[in-house]
ModelCIF file with pLDDT and N, C-alpha, C, O atoms, coordinates in Angstrom:
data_MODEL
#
_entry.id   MODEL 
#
_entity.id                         1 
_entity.type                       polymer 
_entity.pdbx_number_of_molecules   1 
#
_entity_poly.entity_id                      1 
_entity_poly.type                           'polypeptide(L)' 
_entity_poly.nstd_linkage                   no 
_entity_poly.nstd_monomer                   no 
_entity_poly.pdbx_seq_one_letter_code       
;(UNK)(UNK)(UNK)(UNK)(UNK)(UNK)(UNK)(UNK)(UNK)(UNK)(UNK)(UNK)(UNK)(UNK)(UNK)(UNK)
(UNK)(UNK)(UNK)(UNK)(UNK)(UNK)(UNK)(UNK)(UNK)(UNK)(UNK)(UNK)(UNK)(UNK)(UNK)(UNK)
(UNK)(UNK)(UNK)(UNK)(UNK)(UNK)(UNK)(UNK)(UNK)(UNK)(UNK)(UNK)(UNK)(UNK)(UNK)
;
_entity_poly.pdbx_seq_one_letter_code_can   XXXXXXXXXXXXXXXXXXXXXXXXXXXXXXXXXXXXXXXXXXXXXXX 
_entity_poly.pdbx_strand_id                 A 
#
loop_
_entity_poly_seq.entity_id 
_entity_poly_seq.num 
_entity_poly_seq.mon_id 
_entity_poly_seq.hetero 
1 1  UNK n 
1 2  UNK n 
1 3  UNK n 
1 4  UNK n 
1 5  UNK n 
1 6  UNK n 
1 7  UNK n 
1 8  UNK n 
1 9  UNK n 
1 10 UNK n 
1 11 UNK n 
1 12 UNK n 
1 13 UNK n 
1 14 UNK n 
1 15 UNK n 
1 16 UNK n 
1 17 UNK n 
1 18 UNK n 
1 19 UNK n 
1 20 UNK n 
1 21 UNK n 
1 22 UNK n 
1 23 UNK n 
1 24 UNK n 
1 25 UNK n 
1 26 UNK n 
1 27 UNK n 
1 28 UNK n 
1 29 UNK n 
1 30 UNK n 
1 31 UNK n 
1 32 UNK n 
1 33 UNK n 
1 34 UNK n 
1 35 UNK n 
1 36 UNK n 
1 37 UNK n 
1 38 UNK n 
1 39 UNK n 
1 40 UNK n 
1 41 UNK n 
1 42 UNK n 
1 43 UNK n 
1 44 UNK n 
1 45 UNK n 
1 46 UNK n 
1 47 UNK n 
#
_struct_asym.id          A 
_struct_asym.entity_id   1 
#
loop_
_ma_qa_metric.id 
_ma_qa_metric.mode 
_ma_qa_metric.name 
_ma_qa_metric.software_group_id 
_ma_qa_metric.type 
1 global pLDDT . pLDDT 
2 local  pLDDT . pLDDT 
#
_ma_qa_metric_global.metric_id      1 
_ma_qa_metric_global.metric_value   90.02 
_ma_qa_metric_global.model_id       1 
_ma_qa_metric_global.ordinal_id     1 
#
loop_
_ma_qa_metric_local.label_asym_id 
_ma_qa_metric_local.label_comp_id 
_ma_qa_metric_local.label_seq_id 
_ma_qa_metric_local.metric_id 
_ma_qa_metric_local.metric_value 
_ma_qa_metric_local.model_id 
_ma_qa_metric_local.ordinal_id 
A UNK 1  2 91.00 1 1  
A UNK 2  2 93.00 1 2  
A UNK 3  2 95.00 1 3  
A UNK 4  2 95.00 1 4  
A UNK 5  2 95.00 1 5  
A UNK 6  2 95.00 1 6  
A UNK 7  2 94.00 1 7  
A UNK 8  2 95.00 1 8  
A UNK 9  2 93.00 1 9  
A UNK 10 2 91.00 1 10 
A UNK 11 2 91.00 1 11 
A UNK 12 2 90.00 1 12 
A UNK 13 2 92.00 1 13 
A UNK 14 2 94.00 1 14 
A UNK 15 2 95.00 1 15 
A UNK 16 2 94.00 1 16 
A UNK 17 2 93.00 1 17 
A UNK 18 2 93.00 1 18 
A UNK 19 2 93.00 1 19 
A UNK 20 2 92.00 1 20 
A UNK 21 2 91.00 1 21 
A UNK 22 2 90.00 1 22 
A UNK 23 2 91.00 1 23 
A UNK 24 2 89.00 1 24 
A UNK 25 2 88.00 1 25 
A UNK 26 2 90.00 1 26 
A UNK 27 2 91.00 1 27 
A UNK 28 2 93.00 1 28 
A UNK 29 2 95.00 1 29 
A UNK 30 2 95.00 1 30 
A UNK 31 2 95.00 1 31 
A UNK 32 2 94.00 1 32 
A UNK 33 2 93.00 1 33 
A UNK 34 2 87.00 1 34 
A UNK 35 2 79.00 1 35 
A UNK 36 2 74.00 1 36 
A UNK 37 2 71.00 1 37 
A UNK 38 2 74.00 1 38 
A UNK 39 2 76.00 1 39 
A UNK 40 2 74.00 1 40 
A UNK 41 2 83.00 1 41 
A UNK 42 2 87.00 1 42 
A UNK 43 2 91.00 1 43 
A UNK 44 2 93.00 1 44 
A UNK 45 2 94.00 1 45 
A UNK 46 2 95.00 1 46 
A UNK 47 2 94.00 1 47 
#
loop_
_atom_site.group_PDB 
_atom_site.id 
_atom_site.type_symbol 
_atom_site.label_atom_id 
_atom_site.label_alt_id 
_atom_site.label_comp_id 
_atom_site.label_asym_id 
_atom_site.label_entity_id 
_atom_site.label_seq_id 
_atom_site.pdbx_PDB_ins_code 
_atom_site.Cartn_x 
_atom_site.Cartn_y 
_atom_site.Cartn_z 
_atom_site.occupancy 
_atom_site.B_iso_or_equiv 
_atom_site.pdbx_formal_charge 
_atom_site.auth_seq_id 
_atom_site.auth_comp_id 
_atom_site.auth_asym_id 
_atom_site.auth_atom_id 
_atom_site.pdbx_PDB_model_num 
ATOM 1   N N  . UNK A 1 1  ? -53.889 -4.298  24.572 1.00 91.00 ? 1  UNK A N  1 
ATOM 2   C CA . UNK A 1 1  ? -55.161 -4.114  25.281 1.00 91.00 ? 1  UNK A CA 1 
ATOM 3   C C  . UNK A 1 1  ? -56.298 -4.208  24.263 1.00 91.00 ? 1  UNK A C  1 
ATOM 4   O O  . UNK A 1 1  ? -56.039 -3.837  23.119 1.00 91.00 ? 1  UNK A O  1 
ATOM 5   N N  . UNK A 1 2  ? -57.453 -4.633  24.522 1.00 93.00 ? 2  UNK A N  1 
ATOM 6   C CA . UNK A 1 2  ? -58.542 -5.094  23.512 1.00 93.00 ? 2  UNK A CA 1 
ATOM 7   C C  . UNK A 1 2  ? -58.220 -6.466  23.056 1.00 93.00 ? 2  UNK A C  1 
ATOM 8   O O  . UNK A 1 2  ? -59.215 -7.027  22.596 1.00 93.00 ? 2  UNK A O  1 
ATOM 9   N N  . UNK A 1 3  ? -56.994 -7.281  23.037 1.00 95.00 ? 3  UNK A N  1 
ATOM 10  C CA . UNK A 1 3  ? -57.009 -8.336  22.595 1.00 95.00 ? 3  UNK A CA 1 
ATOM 11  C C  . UNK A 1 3  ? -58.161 -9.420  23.058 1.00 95.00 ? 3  UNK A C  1 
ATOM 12  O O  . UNK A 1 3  ? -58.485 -9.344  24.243 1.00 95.00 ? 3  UNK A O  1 
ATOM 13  N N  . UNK A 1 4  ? -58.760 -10.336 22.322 1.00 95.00 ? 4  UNK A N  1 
ATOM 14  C CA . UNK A 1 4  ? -59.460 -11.557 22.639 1.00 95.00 ? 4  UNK A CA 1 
ATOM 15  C C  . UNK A 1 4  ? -58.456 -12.005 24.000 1.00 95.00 ? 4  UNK A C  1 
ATOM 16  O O  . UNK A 1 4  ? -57.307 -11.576 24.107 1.00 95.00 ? 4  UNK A O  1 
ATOM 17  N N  . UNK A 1 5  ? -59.110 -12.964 25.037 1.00 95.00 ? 5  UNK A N  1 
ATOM 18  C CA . UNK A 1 5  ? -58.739 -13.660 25.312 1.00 95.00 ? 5  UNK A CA 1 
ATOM 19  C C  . UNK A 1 5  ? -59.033 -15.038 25.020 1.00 95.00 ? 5  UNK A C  1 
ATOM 20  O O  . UNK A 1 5  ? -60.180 -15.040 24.571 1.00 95.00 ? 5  UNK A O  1 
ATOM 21  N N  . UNK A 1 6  ? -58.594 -16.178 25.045 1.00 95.00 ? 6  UNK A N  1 
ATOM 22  C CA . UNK A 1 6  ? -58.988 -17.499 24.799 1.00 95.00 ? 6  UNK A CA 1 
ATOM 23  C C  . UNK A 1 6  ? -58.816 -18.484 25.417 1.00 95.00 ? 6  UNK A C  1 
ATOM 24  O O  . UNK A 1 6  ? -57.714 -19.009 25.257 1.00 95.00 ? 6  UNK A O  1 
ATOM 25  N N  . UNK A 1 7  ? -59.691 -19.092 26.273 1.00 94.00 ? 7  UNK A N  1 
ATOM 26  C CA . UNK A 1 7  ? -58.993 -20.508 27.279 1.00 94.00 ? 7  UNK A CA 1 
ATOM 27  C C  . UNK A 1 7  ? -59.529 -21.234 26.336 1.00 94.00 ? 7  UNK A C  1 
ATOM 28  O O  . UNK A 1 7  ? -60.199 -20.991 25.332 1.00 94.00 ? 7  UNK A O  1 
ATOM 29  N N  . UNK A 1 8  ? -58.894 -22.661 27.105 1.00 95.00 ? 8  UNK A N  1 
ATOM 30  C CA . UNK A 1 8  ? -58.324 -24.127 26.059 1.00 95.00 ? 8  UNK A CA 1 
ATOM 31  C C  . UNK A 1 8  ? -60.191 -24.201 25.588 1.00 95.00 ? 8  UNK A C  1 
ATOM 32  O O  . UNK A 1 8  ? -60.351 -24.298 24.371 1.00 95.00 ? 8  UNK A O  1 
ATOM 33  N N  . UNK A 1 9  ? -61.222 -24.171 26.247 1.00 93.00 ? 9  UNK A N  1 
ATOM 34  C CA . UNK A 1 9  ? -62.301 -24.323 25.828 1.00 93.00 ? 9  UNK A CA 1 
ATOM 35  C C  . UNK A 1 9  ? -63.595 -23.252 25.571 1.00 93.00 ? 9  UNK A C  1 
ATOM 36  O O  . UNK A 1 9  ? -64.768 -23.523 25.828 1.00 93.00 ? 9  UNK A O  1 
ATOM 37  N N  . UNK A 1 10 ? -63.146 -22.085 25.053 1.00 91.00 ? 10 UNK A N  1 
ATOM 38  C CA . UNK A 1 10 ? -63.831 -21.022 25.140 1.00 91.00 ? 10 UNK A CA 1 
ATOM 39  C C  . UNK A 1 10 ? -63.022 -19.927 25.197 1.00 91.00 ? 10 UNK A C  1 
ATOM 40  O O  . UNK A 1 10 ? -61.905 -19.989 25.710 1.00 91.00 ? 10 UNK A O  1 
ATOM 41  N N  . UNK A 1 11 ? -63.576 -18.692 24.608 1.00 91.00 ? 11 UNK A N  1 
ATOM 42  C CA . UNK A 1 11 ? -63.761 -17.016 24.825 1.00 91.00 ? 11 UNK A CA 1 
ATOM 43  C C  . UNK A 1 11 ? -63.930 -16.767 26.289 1.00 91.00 ? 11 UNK A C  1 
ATOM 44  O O  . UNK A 1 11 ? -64.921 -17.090 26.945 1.00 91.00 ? 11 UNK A O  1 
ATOM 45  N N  . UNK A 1 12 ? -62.701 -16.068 26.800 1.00 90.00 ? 12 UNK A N  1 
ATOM 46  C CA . UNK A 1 12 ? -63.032 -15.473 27.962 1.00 90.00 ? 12 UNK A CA 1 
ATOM 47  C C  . UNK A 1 12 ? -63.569 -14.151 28.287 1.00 90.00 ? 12 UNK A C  1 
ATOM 48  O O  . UNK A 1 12 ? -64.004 -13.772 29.375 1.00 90.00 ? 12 UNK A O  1 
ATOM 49  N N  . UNK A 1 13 ? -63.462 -13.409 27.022 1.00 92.00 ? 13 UNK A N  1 
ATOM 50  C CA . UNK A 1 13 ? -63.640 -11.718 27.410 1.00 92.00 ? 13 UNK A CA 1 
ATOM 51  C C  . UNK A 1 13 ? -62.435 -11.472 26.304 1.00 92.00 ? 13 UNK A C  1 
ATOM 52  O O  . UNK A 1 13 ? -61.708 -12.144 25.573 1.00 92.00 ? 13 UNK A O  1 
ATOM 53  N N  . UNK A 1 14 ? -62.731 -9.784  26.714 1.00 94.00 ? 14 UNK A N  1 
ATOM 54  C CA . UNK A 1 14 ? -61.105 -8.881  26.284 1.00 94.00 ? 14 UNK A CA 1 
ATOM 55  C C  . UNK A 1 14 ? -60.175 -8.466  27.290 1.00 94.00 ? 14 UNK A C  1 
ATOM 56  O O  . UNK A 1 14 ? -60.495 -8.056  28.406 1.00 94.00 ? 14 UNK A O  1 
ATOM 57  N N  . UNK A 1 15 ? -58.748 -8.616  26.754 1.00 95.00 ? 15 UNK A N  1 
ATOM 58  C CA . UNK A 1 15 ? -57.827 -7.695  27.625 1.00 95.00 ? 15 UNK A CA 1 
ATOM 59  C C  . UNK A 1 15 ? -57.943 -6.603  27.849 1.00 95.00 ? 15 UNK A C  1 
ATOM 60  O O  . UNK A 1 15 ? -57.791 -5.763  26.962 1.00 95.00 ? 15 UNK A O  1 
ATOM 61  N N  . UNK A 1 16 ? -58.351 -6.174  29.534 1.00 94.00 ? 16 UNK A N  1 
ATOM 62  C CA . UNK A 1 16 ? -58.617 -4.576  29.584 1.00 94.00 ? 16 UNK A CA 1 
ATOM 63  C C  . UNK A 1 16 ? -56.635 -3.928  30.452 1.00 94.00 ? 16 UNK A C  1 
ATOM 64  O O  . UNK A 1 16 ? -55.704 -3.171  30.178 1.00 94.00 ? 16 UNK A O  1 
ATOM 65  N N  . UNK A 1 17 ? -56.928 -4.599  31.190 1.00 93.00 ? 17 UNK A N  1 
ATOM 66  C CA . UNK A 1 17 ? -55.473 -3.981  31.981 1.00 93.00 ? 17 UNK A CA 1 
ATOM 67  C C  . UNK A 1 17 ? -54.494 -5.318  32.215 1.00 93.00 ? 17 UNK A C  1 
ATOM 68  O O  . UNK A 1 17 ? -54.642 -6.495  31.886 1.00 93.00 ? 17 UNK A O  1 
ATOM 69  N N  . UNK A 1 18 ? -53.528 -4.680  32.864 1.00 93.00 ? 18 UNK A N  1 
ATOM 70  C CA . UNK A 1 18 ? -51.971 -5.478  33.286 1.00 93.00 ? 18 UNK A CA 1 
ATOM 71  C C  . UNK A 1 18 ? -51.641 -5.190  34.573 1.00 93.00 ? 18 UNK A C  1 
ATOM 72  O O  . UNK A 1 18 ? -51.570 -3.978  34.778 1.00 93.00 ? 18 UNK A O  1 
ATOM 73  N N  . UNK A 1 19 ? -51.398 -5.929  35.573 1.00 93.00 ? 19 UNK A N  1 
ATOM 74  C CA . UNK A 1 19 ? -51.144 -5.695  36.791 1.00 93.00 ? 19 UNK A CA 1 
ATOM 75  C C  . UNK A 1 19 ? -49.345 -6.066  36.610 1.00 93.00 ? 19 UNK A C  1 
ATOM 76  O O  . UNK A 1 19 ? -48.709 -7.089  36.359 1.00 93.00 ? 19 UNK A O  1 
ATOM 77  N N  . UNK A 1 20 ? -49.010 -4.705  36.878 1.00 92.00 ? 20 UNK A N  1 
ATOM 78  C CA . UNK A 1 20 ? -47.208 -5.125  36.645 1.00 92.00 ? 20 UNK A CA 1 
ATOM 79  C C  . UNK A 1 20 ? -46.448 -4.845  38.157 1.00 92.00 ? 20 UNK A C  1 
ATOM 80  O O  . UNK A 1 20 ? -46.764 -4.025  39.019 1.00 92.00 ? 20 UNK A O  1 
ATOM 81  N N  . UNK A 1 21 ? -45.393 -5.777  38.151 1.00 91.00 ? 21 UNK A N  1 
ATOM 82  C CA . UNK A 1 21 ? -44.514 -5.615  39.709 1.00 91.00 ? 21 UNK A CA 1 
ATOM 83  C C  . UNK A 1 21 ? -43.944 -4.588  40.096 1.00 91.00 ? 21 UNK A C  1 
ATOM 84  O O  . UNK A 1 21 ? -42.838 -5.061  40.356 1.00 91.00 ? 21 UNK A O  1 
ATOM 85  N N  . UNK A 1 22 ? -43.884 -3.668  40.299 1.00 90.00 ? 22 UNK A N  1 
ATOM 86  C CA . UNK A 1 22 ? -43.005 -2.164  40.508 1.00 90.00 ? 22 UNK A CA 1 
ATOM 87  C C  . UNK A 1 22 ? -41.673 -2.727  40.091 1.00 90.00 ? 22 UNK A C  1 
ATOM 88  O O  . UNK A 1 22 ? -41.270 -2.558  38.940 1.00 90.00 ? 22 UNK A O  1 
ATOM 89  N N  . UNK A 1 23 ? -40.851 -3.510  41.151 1.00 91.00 ? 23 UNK A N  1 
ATOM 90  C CA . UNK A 1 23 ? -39.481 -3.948  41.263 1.00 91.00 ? 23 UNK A CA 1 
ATOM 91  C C  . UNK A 1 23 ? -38.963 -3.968  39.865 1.00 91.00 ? 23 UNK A C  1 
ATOM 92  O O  . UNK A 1 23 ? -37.979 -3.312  39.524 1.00 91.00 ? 23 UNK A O  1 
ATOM 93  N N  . UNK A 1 24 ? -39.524 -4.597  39.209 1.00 89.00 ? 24 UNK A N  1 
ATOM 94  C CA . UNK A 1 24 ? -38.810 -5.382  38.195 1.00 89.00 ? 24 UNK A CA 1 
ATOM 95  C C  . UNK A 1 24 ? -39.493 -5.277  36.390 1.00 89.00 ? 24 UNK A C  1 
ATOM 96  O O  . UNK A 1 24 ? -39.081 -5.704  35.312 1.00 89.00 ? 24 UNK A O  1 
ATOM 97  N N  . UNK A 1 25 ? -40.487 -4.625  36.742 1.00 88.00 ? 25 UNK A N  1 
ATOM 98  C CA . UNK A 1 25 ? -41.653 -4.492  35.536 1.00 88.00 ? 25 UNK A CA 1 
ATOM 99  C C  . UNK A 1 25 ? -42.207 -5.783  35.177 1.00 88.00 ? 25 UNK A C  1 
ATOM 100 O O  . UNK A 1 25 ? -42.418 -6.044  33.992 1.00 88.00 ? 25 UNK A O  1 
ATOM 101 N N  . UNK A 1 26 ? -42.434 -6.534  36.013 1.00 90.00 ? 26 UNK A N  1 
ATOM 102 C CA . UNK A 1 26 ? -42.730 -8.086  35.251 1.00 90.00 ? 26 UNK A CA 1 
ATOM 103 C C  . UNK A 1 26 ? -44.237 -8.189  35.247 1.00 90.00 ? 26 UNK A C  1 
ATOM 104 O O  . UNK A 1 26 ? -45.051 -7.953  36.140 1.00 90.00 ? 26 UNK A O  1 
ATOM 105 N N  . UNK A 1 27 ? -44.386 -8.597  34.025 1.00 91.00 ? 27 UNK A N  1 
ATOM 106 C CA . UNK A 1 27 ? -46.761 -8.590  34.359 1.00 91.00 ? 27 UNK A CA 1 
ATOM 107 C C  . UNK A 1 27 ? -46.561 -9.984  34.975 1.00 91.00 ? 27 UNK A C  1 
ATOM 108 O O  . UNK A 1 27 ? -45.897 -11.002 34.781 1.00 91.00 ? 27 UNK A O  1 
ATOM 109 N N  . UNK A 1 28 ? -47.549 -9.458  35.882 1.00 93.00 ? 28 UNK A N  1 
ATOM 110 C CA . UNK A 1 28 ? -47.730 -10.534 36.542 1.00 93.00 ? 28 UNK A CA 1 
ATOM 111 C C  . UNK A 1 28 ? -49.385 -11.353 36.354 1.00 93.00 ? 28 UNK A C  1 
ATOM 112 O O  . UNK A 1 28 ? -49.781 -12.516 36.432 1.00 93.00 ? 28 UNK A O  1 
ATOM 113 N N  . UNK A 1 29 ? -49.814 -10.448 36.163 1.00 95.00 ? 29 UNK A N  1 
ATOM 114 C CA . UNK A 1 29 ? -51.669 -10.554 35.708 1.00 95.00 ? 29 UNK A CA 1 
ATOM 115 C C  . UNK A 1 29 ? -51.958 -9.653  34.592 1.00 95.00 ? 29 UNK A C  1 
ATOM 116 O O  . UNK A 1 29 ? -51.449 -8.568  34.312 1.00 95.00 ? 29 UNK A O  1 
ATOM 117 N N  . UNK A 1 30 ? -53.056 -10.451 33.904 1.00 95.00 ? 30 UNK A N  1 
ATOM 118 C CA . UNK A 1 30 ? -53.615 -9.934  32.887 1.00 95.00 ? 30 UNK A CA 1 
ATOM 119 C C  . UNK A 1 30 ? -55.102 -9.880  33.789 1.00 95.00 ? 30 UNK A C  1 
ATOM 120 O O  . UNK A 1 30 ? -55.485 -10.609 34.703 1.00 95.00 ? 30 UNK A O  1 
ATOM 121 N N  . UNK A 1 31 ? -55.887 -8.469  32.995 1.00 95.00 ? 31 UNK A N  1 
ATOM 122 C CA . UNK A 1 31 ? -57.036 -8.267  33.961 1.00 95.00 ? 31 UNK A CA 1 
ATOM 123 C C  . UNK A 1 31 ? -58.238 -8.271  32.502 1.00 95.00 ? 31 UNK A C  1 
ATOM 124 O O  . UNK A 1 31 ? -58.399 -7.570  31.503 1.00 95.00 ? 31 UNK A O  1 
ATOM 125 N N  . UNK A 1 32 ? -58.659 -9.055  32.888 1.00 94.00 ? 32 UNK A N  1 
ATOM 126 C CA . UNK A 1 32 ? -59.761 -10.079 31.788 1.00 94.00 ? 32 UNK A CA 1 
ATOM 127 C C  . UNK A 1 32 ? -60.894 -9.361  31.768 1.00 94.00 ? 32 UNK A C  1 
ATOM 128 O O  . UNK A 1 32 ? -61.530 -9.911  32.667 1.00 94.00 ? 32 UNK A O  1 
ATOM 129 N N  . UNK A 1 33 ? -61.861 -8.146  31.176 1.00 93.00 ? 33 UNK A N  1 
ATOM 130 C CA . UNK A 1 33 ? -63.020 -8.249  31.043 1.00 93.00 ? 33 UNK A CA 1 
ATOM 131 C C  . UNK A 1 33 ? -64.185 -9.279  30.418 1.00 93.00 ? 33 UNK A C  1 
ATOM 132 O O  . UNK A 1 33 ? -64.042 -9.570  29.231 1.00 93.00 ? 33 UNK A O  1 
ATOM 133 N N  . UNK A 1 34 ? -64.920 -9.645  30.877 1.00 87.00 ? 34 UNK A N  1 
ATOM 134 C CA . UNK A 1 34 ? -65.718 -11.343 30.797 1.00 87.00 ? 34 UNK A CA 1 
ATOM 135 C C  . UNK A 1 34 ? -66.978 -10.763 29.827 1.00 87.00 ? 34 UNK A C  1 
ATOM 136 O O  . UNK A 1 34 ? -67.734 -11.328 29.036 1.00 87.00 ? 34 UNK A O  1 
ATOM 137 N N  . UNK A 1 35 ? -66.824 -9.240  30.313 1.00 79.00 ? 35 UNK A N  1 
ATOM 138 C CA . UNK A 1 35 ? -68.757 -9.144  29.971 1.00 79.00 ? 35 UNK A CA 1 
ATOM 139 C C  . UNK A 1 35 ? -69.370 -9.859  29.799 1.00 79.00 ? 35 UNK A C  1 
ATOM 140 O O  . UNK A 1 35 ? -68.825 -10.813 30.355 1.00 79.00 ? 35 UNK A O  1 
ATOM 141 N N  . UNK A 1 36 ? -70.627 -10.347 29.199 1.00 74.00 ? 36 UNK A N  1 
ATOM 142 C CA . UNK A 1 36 ? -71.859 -10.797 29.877 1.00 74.00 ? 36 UNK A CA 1 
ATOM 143 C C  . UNK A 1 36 ? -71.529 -12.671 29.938 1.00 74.00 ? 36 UNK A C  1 
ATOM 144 O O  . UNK A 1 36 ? -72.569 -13.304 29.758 1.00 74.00 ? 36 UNK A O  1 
ATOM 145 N N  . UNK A 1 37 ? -70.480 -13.409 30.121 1.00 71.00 ? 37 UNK A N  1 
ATOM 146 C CA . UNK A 1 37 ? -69.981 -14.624 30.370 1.00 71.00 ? 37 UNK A CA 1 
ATOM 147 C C  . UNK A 1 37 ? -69.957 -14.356 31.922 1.00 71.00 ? 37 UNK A C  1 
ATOM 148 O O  . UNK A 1 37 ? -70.936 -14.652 32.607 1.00 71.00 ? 37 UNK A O  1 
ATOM 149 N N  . UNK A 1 38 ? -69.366 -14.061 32.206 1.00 74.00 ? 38 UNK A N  1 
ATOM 150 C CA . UNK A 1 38 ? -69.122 -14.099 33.886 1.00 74.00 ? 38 UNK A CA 1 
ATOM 151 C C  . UNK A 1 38 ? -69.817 -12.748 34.324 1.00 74.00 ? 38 UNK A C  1 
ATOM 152 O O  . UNK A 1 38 ? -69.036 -12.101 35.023 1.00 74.00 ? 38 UNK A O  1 
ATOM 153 N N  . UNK A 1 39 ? -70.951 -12.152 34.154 1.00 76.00 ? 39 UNK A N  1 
ATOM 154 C CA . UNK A 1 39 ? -71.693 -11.597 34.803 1.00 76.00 ? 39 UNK A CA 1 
ATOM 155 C C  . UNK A 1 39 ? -71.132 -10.330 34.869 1.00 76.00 ? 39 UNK A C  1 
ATOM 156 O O  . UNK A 1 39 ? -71.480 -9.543  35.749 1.00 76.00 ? 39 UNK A O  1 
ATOM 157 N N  . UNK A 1 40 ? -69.851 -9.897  33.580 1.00 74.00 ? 40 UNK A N  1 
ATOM 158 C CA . UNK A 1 40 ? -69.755 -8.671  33.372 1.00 74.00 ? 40 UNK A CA 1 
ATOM 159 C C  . UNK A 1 40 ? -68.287 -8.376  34.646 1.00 74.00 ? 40 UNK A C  1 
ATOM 160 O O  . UNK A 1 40 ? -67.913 -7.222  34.854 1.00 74.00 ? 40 UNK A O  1 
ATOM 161 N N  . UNK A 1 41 ? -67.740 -9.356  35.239 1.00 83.00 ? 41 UNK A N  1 
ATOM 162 C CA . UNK A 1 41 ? -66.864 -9.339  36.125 1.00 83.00 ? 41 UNK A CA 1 
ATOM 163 C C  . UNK A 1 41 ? -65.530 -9.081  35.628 1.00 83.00 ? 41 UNK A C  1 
ATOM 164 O O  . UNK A 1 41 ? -65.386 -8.976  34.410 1.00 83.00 ? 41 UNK A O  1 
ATOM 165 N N  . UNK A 1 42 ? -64.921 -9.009  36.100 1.00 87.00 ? 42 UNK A N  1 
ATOM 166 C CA . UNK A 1 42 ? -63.248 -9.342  35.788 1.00 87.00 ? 42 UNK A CA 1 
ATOM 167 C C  . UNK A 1 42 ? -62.406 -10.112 36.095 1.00 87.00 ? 42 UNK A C  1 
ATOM 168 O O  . UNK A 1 42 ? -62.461 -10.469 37.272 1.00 87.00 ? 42 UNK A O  1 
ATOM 169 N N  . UNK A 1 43 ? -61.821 -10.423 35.648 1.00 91.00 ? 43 UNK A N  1 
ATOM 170 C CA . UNK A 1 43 ? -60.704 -11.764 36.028 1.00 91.00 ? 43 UNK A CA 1 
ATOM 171 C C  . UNK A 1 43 ? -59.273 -11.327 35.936 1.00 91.00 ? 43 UNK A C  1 
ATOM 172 O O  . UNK A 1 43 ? -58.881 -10.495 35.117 1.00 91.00 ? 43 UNK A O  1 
ATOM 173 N N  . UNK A 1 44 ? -58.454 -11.973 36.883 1.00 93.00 ? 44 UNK A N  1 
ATOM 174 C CA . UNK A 1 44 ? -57.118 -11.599 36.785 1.00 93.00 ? 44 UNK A CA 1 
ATOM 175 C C  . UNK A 1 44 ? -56.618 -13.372 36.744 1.00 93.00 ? 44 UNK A C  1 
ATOM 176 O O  . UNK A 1 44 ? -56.907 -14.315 37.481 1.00 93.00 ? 44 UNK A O  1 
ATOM 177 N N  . UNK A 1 45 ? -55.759 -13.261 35.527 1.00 94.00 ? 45 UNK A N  1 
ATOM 178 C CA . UNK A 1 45 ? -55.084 -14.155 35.078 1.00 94.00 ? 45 UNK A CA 1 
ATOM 179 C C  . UNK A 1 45 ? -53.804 -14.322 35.100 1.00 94.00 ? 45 UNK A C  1 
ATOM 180 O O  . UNK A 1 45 ? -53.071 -13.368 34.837 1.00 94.00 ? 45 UNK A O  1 
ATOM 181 N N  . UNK A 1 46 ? -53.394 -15.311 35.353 1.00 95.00 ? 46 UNK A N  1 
ATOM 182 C CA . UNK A 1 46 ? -51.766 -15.307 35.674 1.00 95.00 ? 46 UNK A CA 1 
ATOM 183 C C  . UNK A 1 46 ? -51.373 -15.232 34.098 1.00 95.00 ? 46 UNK A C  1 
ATOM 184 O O  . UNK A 1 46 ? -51.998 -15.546 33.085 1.00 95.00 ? 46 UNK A O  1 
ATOM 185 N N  . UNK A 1 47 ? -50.035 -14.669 34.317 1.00 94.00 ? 47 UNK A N  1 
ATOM 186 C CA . UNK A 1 47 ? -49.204 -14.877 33.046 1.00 94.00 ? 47 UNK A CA 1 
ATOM 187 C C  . UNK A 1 47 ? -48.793 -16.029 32.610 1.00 94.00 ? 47 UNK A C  1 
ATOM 188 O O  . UNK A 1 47 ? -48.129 -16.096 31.575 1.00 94.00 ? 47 UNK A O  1 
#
């Protein structure tokens, strides 16, 4: 958590949370803070 994120052309934010499956523990999403790039939103990213 706190890690950079990085798409192929840019800084997306930091890693704030993990959305994990009950069943099975599998992350299924990473939950992206953007701050002031995307208007301070969050993003959920597939694994």
């Amino acid at each position: 958590a706190g890690y950079e994120v990085a798409a192929t052309d840019g800084i997306l934010g930091r890693l704030d949370d993990f959305i994990i499956q009950d069943a099975d523990w599998f992350v299924r999403y990473l939950a992206v803070g953007t701050g002031t790039w995307f208007a301070g939103h969050n993003l959920l990213v597939p694994t």
